[in-house]
PDB file of N, CA and C in Angstrom:
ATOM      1  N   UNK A   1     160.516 -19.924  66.483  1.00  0.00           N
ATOM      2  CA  UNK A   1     161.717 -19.704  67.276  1.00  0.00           C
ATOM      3  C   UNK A   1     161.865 -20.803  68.326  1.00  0.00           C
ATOM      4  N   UNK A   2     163.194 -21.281  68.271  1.00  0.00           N
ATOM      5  CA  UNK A   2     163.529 -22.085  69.868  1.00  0.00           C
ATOM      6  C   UNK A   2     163.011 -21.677  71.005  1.00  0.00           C
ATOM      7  N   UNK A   3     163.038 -22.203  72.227  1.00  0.00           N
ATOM      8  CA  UNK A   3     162.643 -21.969  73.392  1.00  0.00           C
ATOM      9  C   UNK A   3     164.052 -21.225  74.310  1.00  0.00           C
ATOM     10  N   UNK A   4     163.792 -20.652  74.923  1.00  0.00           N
ATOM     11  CA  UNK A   4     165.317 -20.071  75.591  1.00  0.00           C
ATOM     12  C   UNK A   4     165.459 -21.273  76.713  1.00  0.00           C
ATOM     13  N   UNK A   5     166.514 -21.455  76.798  1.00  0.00           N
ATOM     14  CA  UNK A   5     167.144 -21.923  77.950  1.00  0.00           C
ATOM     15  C   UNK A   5     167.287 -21.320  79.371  1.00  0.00           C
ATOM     16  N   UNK A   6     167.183 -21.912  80.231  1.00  0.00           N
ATOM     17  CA  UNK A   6     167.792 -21.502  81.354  1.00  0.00           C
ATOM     18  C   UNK A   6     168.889 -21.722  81.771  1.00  0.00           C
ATOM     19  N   UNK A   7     169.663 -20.770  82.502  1.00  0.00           N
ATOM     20  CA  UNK A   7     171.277 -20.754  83.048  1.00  0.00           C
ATOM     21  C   UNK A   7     171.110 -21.923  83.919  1.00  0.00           C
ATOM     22  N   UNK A   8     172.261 -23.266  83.478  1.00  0.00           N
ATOM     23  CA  UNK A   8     172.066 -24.626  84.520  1.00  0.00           C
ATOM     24  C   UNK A   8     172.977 -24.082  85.518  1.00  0.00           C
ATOM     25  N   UNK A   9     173.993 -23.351  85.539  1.00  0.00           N
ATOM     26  CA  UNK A   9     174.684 -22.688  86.703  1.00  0.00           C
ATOM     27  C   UNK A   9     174.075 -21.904  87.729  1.00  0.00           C
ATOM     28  N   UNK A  10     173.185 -21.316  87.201  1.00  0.00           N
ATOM     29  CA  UNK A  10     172.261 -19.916  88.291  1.00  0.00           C
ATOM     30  C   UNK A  10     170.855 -20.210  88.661  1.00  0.00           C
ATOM     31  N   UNK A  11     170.890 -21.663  87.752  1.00  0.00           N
ATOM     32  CA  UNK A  11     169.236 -22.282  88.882  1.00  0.00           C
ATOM     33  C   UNK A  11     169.653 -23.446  89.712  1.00  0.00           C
ATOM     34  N   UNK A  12     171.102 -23.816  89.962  1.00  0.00           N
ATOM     35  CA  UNK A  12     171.639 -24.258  90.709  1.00  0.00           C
ATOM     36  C   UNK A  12     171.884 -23.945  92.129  1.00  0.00           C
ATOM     37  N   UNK A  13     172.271 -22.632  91.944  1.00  0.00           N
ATOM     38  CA  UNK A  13     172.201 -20.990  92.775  1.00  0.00           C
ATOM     39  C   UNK A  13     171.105 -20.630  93.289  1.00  0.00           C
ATOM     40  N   UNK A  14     170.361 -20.402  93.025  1.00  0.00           N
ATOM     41  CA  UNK A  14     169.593 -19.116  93.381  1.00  0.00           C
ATOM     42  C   UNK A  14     167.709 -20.204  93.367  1.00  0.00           C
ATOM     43  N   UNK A  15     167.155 -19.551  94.298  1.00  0.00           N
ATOM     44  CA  UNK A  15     165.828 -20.385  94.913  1.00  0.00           C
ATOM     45  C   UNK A  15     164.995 -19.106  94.820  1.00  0.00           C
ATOM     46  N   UNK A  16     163.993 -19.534  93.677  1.00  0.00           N
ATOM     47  CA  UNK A  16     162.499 -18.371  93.768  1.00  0.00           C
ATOM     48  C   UNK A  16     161.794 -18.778  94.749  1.00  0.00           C
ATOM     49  N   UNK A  17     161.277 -18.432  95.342  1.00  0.00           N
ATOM     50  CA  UNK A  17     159.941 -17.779  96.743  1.00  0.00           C
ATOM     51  C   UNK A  17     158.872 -18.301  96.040  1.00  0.00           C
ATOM     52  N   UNK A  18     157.804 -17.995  96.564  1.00  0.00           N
ATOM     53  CA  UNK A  18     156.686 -18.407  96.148  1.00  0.00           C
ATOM     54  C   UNK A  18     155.861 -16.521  95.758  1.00  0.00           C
ATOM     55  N   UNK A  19     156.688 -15.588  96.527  1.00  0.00           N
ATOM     56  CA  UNK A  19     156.304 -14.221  96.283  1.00  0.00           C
ATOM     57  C   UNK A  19     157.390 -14.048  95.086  1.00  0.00           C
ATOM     58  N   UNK A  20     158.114 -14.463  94.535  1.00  0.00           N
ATOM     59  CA  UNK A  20     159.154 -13.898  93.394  1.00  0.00           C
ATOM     60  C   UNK A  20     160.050 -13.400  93.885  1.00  0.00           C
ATOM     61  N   UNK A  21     160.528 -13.574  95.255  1.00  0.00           N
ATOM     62  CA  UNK A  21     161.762 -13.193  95.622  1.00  0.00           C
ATOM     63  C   UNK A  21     162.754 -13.970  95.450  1.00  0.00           C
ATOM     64  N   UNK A  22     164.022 -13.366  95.075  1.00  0.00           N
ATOM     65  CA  UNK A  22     165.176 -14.494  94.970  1.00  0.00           C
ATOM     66  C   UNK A  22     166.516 -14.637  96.056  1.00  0.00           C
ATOM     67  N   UNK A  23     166.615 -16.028  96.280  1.00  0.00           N
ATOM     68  CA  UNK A  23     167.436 -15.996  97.759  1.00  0.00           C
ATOM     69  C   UNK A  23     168.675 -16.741  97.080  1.00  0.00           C
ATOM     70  N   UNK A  24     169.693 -16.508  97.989  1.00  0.00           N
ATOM     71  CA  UNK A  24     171.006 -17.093  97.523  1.00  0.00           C
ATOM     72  C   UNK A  24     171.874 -16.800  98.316  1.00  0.00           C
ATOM     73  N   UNK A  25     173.094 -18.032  98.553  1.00  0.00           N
ATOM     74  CA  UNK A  25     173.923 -18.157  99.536  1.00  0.00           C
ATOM     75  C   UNK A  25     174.529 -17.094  99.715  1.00  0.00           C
ATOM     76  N   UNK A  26     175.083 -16.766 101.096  1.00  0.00           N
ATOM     77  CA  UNK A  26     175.939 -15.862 101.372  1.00  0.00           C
ATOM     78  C   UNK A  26     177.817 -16.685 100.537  1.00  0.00           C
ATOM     79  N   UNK A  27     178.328 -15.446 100.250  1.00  0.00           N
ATOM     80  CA  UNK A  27     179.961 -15.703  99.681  1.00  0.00           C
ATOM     81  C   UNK A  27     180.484 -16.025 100.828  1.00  0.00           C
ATOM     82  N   UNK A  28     181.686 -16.815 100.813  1.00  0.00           N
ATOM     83  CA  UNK A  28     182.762 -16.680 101.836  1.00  0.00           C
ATOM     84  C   UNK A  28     182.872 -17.835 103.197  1.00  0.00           C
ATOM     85  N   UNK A  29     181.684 -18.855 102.859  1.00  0.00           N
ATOM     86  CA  UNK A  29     181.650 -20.054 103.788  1.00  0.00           C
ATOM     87  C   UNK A  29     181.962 -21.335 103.245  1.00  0.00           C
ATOM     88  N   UNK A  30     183.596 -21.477 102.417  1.00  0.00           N
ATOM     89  CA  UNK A  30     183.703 -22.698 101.666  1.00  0.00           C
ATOM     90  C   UNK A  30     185.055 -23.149 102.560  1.00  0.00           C
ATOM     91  N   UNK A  31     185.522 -22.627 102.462  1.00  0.00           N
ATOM     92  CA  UNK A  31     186.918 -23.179 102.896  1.00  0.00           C
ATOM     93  C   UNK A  31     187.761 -21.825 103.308  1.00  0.00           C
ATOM     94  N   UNK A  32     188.652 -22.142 104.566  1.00  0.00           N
ATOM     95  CA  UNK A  32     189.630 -21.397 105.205  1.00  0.00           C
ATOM     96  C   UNK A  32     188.800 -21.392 106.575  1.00  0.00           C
ATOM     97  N   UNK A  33     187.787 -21.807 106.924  1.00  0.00           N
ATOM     98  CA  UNK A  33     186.825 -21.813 108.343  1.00  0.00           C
ATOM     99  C   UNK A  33     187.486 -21.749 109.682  1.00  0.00           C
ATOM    100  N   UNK A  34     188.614 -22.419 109.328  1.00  0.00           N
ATOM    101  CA  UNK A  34     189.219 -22.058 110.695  1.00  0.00           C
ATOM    102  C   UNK A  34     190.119 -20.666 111.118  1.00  0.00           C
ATOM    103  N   UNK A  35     190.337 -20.122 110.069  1.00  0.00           N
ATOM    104  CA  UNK A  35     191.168 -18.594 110.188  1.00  0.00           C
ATOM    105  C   UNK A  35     189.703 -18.212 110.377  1.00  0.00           C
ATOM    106  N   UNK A  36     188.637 -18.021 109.719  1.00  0.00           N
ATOM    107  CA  UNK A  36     187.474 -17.151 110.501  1.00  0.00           C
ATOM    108  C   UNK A  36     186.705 -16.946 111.336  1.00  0.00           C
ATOM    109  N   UNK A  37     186.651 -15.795 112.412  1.00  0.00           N
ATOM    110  CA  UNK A  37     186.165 -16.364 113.700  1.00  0.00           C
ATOM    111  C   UNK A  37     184.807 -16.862 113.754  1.00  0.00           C
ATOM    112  N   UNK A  38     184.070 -17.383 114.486  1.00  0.00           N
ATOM    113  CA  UNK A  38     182.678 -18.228 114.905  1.00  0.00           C
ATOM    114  C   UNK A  38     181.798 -17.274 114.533  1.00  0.00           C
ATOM    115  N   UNK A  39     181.857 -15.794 114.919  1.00  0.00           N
ATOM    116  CA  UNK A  39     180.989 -14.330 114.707  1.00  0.00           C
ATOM    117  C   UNK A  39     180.825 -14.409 113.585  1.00  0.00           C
ATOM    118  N   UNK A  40     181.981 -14.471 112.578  1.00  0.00           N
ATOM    119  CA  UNK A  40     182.052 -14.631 111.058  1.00  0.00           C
ATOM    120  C   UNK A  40     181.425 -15.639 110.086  1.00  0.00           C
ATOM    121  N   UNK A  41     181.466 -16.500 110.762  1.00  0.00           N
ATOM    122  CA  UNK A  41     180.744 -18.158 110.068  1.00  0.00           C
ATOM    123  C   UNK A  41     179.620 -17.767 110.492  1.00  0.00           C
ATOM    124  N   UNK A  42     178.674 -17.430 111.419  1.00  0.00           N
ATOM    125  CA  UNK A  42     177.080 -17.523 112.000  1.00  0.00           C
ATOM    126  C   UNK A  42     176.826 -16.218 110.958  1.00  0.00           C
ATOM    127  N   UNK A  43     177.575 -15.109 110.886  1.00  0.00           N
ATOM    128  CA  UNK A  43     176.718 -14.278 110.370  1.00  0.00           C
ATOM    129  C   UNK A  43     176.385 -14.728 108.341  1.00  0.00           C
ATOM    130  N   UNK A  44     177.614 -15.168 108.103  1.00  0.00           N
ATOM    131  CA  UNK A  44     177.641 -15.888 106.683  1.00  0.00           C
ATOM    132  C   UNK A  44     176.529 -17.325 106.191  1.00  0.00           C
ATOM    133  N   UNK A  45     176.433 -17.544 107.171  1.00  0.00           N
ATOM    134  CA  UNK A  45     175.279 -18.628 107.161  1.00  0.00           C
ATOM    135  C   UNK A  45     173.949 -18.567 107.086  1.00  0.00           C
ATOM    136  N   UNK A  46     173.479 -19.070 106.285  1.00  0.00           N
ATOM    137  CA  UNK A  46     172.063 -18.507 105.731  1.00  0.00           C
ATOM    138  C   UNK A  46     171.711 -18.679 104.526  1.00  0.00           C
ATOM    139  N   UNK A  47     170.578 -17.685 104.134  1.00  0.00           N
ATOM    140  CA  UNK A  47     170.652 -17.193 102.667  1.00  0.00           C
ATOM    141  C   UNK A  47     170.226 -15.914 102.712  1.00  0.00           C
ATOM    142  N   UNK A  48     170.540 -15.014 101.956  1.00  0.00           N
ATOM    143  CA  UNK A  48     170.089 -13.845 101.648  1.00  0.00           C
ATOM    144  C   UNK A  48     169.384 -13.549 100.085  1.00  0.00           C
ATOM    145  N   UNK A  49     168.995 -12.222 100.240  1.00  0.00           N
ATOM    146  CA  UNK A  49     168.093 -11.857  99.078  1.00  0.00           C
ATOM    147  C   UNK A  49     169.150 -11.442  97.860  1.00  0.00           C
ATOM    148  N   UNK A  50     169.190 -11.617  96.482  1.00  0.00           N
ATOM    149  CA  UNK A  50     169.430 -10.771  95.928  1.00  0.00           C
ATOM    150  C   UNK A  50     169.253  -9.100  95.477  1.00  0.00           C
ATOM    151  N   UNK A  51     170.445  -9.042  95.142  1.00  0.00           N
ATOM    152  CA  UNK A  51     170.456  -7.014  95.210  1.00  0.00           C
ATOM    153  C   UNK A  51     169.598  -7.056  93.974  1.00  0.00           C
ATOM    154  N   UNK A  52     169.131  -5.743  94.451  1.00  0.00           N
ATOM    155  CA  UNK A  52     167.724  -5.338  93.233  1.00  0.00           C
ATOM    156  C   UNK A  52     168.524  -5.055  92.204  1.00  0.00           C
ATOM    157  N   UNK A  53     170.238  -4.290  92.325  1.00  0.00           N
ATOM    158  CA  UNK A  53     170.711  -4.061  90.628  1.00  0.00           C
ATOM    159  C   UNK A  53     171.293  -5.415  90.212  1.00  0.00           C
ATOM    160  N   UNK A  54     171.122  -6.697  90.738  1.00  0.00           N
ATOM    161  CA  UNK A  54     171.779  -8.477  90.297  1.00  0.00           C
ATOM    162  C   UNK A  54     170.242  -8.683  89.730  1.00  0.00           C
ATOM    163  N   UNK A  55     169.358  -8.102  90.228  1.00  0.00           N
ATOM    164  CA  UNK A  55     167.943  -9.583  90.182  1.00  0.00           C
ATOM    165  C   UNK A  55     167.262  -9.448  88.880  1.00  0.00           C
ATOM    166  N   UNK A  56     167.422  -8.168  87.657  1.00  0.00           N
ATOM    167  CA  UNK A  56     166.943  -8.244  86.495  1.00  0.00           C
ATOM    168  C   UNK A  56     167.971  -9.317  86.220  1.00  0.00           C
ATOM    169  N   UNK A  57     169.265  -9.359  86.238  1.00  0.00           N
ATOM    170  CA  UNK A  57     169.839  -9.866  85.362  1.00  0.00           C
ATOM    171  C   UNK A  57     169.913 -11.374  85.272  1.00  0.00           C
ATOM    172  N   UNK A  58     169.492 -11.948  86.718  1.00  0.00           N
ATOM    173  CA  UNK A  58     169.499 -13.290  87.205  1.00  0.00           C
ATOM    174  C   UNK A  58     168.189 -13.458  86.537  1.00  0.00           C
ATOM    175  N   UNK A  59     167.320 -12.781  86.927  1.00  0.00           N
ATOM    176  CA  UNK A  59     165.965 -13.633  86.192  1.00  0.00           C
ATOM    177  C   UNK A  59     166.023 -13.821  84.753  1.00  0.00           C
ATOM    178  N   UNK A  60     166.572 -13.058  83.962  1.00  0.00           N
ATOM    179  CA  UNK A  60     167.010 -13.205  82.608  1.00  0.00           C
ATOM    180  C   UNK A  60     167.261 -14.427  82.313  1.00  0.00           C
ATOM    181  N   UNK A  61     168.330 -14.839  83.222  1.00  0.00           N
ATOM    182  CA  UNK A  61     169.455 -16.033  83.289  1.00  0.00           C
ATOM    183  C   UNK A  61     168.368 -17.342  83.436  1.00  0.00           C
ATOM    184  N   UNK A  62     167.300 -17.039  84.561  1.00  0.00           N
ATOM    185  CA  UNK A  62     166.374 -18.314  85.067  1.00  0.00           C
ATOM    186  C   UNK A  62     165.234 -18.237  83.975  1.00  0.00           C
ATOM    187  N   UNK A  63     164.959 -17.402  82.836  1.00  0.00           N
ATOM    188  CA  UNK A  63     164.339 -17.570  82.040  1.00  0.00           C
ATOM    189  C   UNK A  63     162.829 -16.975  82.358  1.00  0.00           C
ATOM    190  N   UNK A  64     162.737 -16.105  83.392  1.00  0.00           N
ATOM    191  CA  UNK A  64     161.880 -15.372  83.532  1.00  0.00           C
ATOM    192  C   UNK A  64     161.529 -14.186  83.924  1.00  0.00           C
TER     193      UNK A  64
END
């Protein structure tokens, strides 16, 4: 059998830990920045964890 691939879109995305946790940008900090207030941009900034019902399906995607 072939080897599976990994999703080149969602390991673009998404950063494994060194514990197997998976982190990934917050939505909503690309463009329109100035209609959103400063409270809004600081709290969007970052990275956060993926949701436990996204993270089977992402690791699927990253091939593990």
């Amino acid at each position: 059998m072939p080897k599976n691939k990994s999703h080149s879109g969602i390991k673009k995305r998404i950063k494994v830990t060194g514990s197997g946790k998976l982190l990934r940008q917050k939505a909503g900090l690309r463009h329109r920045l100035e209609v959103k207030s400063s409270e809004k941009t600081r709290r969007l900034s970052g990275t956060t964890e993926v949701s436990r019902a996204d993270a089977k399906r992402v690791r699927k995607l990253l091939g593990r």
